[in-house]
C-alpha atoms as a PDB file:
ATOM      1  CA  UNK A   1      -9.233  20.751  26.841  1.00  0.00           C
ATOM      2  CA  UNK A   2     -10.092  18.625  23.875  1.00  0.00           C
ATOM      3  CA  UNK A   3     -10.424  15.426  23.275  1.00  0.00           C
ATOM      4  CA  UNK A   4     -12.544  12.467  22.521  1.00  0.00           C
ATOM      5  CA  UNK A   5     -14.000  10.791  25.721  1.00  0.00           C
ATOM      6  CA  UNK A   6     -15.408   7.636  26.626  1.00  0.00           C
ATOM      7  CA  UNK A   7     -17.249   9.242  29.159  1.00  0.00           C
ATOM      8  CA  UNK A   8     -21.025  10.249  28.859  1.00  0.00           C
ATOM      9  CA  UNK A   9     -19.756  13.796  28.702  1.00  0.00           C
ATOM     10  CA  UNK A  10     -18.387  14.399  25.177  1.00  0.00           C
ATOM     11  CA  UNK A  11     -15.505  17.205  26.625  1.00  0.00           C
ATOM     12  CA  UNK A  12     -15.271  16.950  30.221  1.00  0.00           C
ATOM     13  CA  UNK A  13     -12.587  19.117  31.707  1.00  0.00           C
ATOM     14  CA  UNK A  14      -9.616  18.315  33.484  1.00  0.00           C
ATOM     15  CA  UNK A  15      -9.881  19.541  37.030  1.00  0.00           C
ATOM     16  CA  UNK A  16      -7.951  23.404  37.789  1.00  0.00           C
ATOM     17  CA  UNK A  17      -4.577  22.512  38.844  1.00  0.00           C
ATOM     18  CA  UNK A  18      -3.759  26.022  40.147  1.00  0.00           C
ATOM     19  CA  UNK A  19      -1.650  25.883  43.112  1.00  0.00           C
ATOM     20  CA  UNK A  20      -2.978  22.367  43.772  1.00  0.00           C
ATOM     21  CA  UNK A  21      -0.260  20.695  41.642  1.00  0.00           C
ATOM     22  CA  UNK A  22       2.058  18.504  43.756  1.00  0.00           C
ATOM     23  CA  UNK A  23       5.731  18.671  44.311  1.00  0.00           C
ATOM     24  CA  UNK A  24       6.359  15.687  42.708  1.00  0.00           C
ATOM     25  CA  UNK A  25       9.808  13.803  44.473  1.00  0.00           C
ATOM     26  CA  UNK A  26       7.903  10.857  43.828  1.00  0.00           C
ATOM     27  CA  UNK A  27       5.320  10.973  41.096  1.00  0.00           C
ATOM     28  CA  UNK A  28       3.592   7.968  42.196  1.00  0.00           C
ATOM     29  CA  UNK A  29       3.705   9.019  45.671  1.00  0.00           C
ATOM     30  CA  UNK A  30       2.034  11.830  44.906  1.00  0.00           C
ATOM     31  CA  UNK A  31      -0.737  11.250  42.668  1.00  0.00           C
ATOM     32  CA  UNK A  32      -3.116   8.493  43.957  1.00  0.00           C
ATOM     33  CA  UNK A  33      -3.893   5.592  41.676  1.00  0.00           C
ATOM     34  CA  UNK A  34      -7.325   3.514  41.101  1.00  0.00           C
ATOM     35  CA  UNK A  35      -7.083   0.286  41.725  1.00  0.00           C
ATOM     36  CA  UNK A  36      -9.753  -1.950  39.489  1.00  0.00           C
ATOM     37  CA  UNK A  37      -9.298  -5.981  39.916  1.00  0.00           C
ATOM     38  CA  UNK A  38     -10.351  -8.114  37.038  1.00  0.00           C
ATOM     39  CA  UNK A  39     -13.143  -8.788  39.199  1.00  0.00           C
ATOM     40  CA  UNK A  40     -14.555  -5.312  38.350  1.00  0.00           C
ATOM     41  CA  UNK A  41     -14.451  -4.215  35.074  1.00  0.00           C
ATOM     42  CA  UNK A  42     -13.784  -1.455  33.626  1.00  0.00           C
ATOM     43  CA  UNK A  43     -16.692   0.398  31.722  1.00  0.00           C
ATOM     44  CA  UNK A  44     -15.359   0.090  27.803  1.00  0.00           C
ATOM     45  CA  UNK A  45     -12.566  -2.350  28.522  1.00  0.00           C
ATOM     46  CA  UNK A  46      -8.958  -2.906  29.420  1.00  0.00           C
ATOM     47  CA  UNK A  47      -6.550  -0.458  29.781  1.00  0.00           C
ATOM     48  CA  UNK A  48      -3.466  -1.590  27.077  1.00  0.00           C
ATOM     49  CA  UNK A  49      -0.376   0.254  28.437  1.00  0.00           C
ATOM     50  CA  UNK A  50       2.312   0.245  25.571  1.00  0.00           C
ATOM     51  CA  UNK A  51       5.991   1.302  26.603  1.00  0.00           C
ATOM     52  CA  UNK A  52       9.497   1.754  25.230  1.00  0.00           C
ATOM     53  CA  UNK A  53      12.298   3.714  23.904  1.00  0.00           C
ATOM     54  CA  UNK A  54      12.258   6.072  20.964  1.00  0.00           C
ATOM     55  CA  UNK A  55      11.530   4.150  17.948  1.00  0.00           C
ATOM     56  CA  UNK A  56      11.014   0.413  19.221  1.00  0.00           C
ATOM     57  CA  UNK A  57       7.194   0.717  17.356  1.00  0.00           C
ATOM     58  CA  UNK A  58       5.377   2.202  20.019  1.00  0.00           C
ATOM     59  CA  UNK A  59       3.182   4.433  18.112  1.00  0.00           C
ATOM     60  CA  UNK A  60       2.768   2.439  14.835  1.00  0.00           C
ATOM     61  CA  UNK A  61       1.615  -0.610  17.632  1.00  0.00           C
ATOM     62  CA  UNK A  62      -0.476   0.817  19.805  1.00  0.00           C
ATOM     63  CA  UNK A  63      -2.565   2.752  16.571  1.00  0.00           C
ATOM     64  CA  UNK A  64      -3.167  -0.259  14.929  1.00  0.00           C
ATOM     65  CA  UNK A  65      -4.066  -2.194  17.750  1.00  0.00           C
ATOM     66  CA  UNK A  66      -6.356   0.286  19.089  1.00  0.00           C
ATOM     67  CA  UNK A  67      -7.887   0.485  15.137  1.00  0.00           C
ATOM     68  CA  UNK A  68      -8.273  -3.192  15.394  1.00  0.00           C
ATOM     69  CA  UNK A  69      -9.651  -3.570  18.783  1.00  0.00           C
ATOM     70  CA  UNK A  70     -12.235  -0.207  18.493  1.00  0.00           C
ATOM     71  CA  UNK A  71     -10.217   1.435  21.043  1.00  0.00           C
ATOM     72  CA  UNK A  72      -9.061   4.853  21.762  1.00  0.00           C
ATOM     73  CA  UNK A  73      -5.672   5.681  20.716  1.00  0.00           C
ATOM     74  CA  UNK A  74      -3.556   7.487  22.990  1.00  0.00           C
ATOM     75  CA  UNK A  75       0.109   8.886  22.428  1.00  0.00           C
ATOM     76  CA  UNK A  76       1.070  10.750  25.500  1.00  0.00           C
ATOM     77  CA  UNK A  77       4.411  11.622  24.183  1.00  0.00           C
ATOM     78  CA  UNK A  78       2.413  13.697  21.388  1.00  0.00           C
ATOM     79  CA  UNK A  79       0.796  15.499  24.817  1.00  0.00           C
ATOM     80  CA  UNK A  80       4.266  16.458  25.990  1.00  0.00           C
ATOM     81  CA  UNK A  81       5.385  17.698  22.494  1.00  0.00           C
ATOM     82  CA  UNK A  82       2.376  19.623  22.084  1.00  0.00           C
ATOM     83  CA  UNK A  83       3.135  21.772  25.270  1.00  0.00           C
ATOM     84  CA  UNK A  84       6.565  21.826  24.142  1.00  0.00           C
ATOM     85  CA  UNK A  85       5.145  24.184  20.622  1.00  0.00           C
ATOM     86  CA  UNK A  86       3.145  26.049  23.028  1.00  0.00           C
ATOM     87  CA  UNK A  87       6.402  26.843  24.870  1.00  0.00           C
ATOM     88  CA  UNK A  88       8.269  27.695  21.333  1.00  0.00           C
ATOM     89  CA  UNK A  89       5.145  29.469  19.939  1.00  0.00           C
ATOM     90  CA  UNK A  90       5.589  32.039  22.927  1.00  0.00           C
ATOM     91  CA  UNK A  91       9.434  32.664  22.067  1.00  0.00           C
ATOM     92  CA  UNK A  92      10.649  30.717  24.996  1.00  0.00           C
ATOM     93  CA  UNK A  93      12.695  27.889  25.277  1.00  0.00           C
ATOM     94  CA  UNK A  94      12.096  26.627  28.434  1.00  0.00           C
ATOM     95  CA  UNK A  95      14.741  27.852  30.940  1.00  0.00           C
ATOM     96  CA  UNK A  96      12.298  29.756  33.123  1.00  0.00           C
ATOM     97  CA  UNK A  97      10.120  27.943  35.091  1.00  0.00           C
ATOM     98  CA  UNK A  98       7.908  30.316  36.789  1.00  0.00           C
ATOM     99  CA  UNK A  99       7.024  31.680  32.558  1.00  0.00           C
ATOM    100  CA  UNK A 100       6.659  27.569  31.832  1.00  0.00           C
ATOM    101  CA  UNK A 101       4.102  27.005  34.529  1.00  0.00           C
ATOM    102  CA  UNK A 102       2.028  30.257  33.317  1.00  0.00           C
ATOM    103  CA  UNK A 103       1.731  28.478  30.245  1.00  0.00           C
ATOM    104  CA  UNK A 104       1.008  25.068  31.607  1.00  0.00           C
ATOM    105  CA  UNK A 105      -2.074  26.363  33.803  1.00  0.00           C
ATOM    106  CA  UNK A 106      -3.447  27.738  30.400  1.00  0.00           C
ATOM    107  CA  UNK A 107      -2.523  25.466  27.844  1.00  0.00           C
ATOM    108  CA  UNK A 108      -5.601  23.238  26.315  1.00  0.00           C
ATOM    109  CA  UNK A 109      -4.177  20.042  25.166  1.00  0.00           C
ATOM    110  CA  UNK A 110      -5.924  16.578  23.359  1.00  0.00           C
ATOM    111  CA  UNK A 111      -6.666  15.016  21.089  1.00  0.00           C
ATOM    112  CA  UNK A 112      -9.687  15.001  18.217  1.00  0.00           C
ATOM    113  CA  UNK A 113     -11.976  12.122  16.754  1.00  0.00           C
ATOM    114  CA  UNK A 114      -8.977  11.233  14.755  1.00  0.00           C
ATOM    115  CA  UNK A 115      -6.403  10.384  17.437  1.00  0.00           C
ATOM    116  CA  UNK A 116      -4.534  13.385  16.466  1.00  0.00           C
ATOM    117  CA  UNK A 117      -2.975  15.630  19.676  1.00  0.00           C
ATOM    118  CA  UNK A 118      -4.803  19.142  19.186  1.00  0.00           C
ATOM    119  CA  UNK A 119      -3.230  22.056  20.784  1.00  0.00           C
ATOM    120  CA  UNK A 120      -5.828  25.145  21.537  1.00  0.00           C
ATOM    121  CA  UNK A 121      -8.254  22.891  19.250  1.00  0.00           C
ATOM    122  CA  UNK A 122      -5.966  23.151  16.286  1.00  0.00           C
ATOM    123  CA  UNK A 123      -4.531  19.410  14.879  1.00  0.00           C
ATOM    124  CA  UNK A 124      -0.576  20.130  15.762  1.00  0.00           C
ATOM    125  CA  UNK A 125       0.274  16.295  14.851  1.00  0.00           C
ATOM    126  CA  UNK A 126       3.076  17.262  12.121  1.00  0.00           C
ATOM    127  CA  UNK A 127       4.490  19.877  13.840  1.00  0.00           C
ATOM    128  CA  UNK A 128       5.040  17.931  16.919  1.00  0.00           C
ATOM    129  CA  UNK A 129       7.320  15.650  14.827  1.00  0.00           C
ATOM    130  CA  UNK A 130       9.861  18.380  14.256  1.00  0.00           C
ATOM    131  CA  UNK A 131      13.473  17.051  16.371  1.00  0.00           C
ATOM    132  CA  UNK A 132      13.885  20.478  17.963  1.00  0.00           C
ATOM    133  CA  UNK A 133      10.361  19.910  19.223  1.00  0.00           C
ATOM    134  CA  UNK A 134      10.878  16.350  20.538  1.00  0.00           C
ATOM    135  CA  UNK A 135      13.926  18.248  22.448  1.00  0.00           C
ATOM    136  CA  UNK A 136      12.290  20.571  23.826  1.00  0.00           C
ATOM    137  CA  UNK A 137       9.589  18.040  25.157  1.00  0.00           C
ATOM    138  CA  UNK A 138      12.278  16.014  26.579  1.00  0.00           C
ATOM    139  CA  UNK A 139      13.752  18.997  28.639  1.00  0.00           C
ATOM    140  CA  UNK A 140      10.248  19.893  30.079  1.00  0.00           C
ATOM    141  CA  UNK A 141       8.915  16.636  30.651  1.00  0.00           C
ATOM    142  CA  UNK A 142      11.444  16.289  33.582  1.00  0.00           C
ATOM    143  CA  UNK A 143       9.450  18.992  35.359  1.00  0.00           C
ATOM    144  CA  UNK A 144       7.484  17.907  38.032  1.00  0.00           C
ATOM    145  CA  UNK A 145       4.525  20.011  37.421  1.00  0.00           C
ATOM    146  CA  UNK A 146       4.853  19.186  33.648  1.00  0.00           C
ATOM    147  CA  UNK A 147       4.095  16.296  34.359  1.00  0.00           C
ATOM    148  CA  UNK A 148       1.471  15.708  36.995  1.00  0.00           C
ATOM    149  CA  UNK A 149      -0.857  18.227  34.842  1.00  0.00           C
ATOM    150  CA  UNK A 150      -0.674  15.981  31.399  1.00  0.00           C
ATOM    151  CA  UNK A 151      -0.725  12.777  33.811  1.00  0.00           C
ATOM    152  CA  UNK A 152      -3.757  13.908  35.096  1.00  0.00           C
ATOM    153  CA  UNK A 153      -5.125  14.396  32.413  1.00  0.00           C
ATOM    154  CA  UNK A 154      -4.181  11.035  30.482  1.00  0.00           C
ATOM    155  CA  UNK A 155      -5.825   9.690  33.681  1.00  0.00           C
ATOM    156  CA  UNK A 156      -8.962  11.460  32.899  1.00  0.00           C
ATOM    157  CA  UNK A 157      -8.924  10.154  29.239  1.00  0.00           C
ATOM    158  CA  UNK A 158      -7.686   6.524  29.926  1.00  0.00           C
ATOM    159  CA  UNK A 159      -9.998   5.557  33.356  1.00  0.00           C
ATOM    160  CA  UNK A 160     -13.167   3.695  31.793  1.00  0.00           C
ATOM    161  CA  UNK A 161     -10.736   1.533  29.818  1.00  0.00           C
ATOM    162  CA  UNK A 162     -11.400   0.684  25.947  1.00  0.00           C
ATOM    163  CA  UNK A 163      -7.946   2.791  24.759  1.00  0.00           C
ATOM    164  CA  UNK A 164      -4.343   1.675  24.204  1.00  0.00           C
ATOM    165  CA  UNK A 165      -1.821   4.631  25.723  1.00  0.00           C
ATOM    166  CA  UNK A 166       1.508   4.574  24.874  1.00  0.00           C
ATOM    167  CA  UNK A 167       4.909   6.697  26.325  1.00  0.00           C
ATOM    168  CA  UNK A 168       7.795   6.033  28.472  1.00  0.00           C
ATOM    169  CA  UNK A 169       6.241   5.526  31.965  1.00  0.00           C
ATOM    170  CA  UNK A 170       2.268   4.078  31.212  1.00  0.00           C
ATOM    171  CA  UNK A 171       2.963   1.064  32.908  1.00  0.00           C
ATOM    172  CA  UNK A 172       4.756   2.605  35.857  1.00  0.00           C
ATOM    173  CA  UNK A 173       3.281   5.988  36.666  1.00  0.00           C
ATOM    174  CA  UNK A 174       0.146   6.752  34.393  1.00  0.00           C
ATOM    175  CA  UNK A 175      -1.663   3.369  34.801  1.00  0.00           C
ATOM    176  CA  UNK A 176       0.145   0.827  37.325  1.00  0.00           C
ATOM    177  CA  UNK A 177      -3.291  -1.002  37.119  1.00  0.00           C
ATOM    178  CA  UNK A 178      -3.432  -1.369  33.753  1.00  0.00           C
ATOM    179  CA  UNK A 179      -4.452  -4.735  32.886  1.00  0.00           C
ATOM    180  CA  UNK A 180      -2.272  -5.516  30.101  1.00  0.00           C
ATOM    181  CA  UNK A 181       1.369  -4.157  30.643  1.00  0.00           C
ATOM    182  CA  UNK A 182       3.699  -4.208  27.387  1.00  0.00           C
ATOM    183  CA  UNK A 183       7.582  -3.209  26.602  1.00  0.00           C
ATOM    184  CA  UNK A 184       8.801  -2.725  23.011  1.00  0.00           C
ATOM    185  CA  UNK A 185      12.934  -3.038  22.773  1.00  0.00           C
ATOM    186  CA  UNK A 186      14.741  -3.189  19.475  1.00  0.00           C
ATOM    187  CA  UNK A 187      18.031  -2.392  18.641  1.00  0.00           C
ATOM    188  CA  UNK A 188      19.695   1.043  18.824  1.00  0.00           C
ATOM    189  CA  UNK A 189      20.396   0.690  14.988  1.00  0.00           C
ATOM    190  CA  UNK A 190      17.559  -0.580  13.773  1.00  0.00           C
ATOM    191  CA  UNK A 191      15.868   2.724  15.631  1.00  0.00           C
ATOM    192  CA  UNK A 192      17.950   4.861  13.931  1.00  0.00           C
ATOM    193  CA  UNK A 193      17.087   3.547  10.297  1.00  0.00           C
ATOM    194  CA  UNK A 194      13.260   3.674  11.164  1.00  0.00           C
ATOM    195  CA  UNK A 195      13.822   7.219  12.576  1.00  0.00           C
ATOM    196  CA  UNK A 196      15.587   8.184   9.484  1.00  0.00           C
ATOM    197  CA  UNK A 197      13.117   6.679   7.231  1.00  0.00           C
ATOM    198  CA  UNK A 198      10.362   9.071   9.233  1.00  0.00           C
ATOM    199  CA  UNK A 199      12.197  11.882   8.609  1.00  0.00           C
ATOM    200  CA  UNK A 200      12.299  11.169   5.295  1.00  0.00           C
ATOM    201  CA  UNK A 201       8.945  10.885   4.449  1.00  0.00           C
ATOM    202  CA  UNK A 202       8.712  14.422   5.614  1.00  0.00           C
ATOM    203  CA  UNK A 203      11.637  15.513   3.487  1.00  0.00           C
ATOM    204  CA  UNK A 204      13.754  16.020   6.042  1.00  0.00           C
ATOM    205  CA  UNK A 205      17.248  14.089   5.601  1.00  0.00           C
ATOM    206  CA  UNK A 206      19.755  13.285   8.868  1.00  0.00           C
ATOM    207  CA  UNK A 207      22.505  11.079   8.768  1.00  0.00           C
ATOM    208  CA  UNK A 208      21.907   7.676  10.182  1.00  0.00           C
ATOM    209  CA  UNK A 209      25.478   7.990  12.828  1.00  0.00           C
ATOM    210  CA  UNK A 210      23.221  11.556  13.954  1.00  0.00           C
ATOM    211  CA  UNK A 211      20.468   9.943  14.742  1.00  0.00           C
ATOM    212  CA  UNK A 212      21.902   6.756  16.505  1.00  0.00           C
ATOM    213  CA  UNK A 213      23.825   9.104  18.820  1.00  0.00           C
ATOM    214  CA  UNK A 214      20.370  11.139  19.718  1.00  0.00           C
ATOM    215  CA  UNK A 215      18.793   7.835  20.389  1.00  0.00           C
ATOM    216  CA  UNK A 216      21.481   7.010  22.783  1.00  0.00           C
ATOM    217  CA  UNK A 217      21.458  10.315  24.469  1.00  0.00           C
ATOM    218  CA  UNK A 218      17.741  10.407  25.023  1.00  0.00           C
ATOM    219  CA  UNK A 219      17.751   6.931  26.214  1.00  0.00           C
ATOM    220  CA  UNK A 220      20.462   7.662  28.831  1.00  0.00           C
ATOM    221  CA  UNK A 221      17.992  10.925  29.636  1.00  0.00           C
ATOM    222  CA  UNK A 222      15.046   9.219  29.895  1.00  0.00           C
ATOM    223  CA  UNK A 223      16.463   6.145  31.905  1.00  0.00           C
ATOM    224  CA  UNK A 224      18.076   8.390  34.565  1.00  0.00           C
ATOM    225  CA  UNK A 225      15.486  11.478  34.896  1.00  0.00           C
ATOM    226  CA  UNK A 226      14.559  11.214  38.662  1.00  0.00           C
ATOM    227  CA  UNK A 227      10.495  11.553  37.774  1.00  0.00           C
ATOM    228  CA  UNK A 228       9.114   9.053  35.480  1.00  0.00           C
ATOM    229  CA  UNK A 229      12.264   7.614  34.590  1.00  0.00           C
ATOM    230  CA  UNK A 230      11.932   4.931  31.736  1.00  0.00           C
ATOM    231  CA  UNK A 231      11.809   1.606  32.828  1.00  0.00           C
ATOM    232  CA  UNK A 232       9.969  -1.229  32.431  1.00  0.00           C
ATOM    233  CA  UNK A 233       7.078  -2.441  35.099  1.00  0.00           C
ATOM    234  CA  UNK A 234       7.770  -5.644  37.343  1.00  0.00           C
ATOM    235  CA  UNK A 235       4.429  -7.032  35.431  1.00  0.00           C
ATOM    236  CA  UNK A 236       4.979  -5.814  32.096  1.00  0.00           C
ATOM    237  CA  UNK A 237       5.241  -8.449  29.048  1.00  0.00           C
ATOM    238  CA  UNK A 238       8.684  -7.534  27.434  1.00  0.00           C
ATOM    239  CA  UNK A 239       8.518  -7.456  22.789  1.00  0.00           C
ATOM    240  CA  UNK A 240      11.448  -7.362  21.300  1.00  0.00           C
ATOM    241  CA  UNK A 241      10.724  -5.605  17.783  1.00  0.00           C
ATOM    242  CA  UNK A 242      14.203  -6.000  16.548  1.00  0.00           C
ATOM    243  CA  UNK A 243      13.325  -8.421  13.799  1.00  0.00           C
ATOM    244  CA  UNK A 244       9.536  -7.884  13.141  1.00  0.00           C
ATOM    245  CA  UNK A 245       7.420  -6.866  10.749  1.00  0.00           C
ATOM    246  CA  UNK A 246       4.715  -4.294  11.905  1.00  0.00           C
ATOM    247  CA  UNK A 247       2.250  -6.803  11.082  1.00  0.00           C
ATOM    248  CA  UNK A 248       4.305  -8.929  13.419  1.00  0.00           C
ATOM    249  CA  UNK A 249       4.437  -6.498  16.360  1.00  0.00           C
ATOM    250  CA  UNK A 250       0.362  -5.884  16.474  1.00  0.00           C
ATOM    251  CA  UNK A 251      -0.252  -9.424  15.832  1.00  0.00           C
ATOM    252  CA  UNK A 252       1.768 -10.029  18.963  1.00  0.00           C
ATOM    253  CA  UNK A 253       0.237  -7.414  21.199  1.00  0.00           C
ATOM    254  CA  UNK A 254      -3.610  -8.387  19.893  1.00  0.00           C
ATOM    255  CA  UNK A 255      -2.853 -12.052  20.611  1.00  0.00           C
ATOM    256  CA  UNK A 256      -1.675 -10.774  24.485  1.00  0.00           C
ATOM    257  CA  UNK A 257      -4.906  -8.341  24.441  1.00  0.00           C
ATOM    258  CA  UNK A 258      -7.603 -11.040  23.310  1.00  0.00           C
ATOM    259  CA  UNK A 259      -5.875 -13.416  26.007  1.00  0.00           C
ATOM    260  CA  UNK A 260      -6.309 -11.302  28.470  1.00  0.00           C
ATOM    261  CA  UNK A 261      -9.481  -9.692  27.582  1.00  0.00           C
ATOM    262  CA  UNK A 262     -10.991 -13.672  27.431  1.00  0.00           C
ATOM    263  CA  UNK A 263     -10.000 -14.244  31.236  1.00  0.00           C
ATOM    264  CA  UNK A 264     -10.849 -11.087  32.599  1.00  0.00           C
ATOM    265  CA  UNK A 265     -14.306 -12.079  31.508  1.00  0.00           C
ATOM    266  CA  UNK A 266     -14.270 -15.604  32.634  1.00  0.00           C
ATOM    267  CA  UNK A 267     -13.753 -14.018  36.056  1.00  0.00           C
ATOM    268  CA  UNK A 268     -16.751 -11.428  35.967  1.00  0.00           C
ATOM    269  CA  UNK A 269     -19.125 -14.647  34.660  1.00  0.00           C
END
């Protein structure tokens, strides 16, 4: 695996699932969760746990708050797209699971000094943007052993704090203990126009009506998947991005970050 640590060791490796992956029914049943308390901190920092629907400025957020803060940048949605080329790479699309988990147990998924998800150490951050990608990813991602392998190792990433992780389920499955908990909303057609204008910039046109309609369908998807299912945590500090400028978004989430970052070290005076 690759990827930029804050651990002492530069490219530690994520444990050998094997056999050993659960049957996930219940993801958070299943893998057990570190607990920290503000009363013992973690090694580089908080952990900032960024959720939210397609589009509602999850990865434009959480990079330029992590930029601003010095922390890692994590986009585990990237992780799940990466393993989705893998699965397209080896002419399959997905509808066998025993030829899916062959690949899982050998796929080598990260990201580099850049933030960037690497897949078998190459940078695969453009191609993951491709829609029939992002489909694909959706479709797998409701496997349970999908899942617990790139949890794991977002787990092994994310533990010593000091990075800002952002996906569908941070708050709720990755990182329950995650000391600051946010969820970005915005409306489904404002979504669509900053999908669109995405697209664009990689030359790549889709009508707007297209595009609201895959929203909504991946929404519904993600919402009522029976593992991870999107939702936001009991704790977590709702945004509404609707009307914001990006500026306004990070600003938002630093101010909620310094805050808490300034009394979790009162507490460890």
């Amino acid at each position: 695996m690759y990827f930029e640590s804050q651990t002492s060791d530069p490219c530690p490796r994520t444990p050998d699932f094997g056999s050993r992956i659960p049957d996930l029914g219940q993801l958070n049943d299943s893998l057990p969760v570190p607990r920290y308390s503000l009363l013992s901190m973690r090694k580089n920092g908080i952990i900032i746990a960024i959720d939210g629907p397609t589009a509602s400025g999850k990865s434009t957020t959480a990079k330029q708050v992590a930029a601003r803060l010095g922390y890692l940048h994590l986009n585990t949605g990237a992780m799940y797209r990466a393993f989705a080329l893998l699965v397209r790479r080896r002419d399959h699309h997905g509808h066998d699971p025993e030829r899916v988990h062959e690949l899982l147990a050998g796929a080598e998924i990260g990201f580099n000094g850049k933030g960037n998800v690497v897949l078998d150490g190459v940078d695969v951050s453009r191609e993951v943007t491709e829609p029939d990608i992002a489909l694909l990813a959706s479709e797998l991602s409701v496997d349970p052993m999908v899942r617990a392998k790139l949890v794991e190792k977002q787990r092994a990433i994310g533990t010593n704090g000091g990075v800002v992780l952002e996906g569908r389920d941070i708050g709720t499955v990755v990182f329950p203990d995650a000391e600051l908990k946010i969820f970005l909303v915005a409306d489904a057609s404002v979504r669509a126009e900053r999908r669109q204008l995405e697209f664009e910039h990689m030359g790549t046109h889709i009508p707007l009506e297209e595009l609201r309609q895959q929203l909504e369908e991946r929404d519904k998807r993600d919402r009522e998947r029976a593992i991870s299912p999107l939702r936001k945590a009991t704790d977590a500090i709702e945004v509404d991005t609707t009307n914001l400028t990006i500026e306004g978004q990070v600003e938002r989430v630093l101010e909620l970050a310094k805050a808490k970052m300034e009394h979790s070290s009162s507490l460890t005076v």
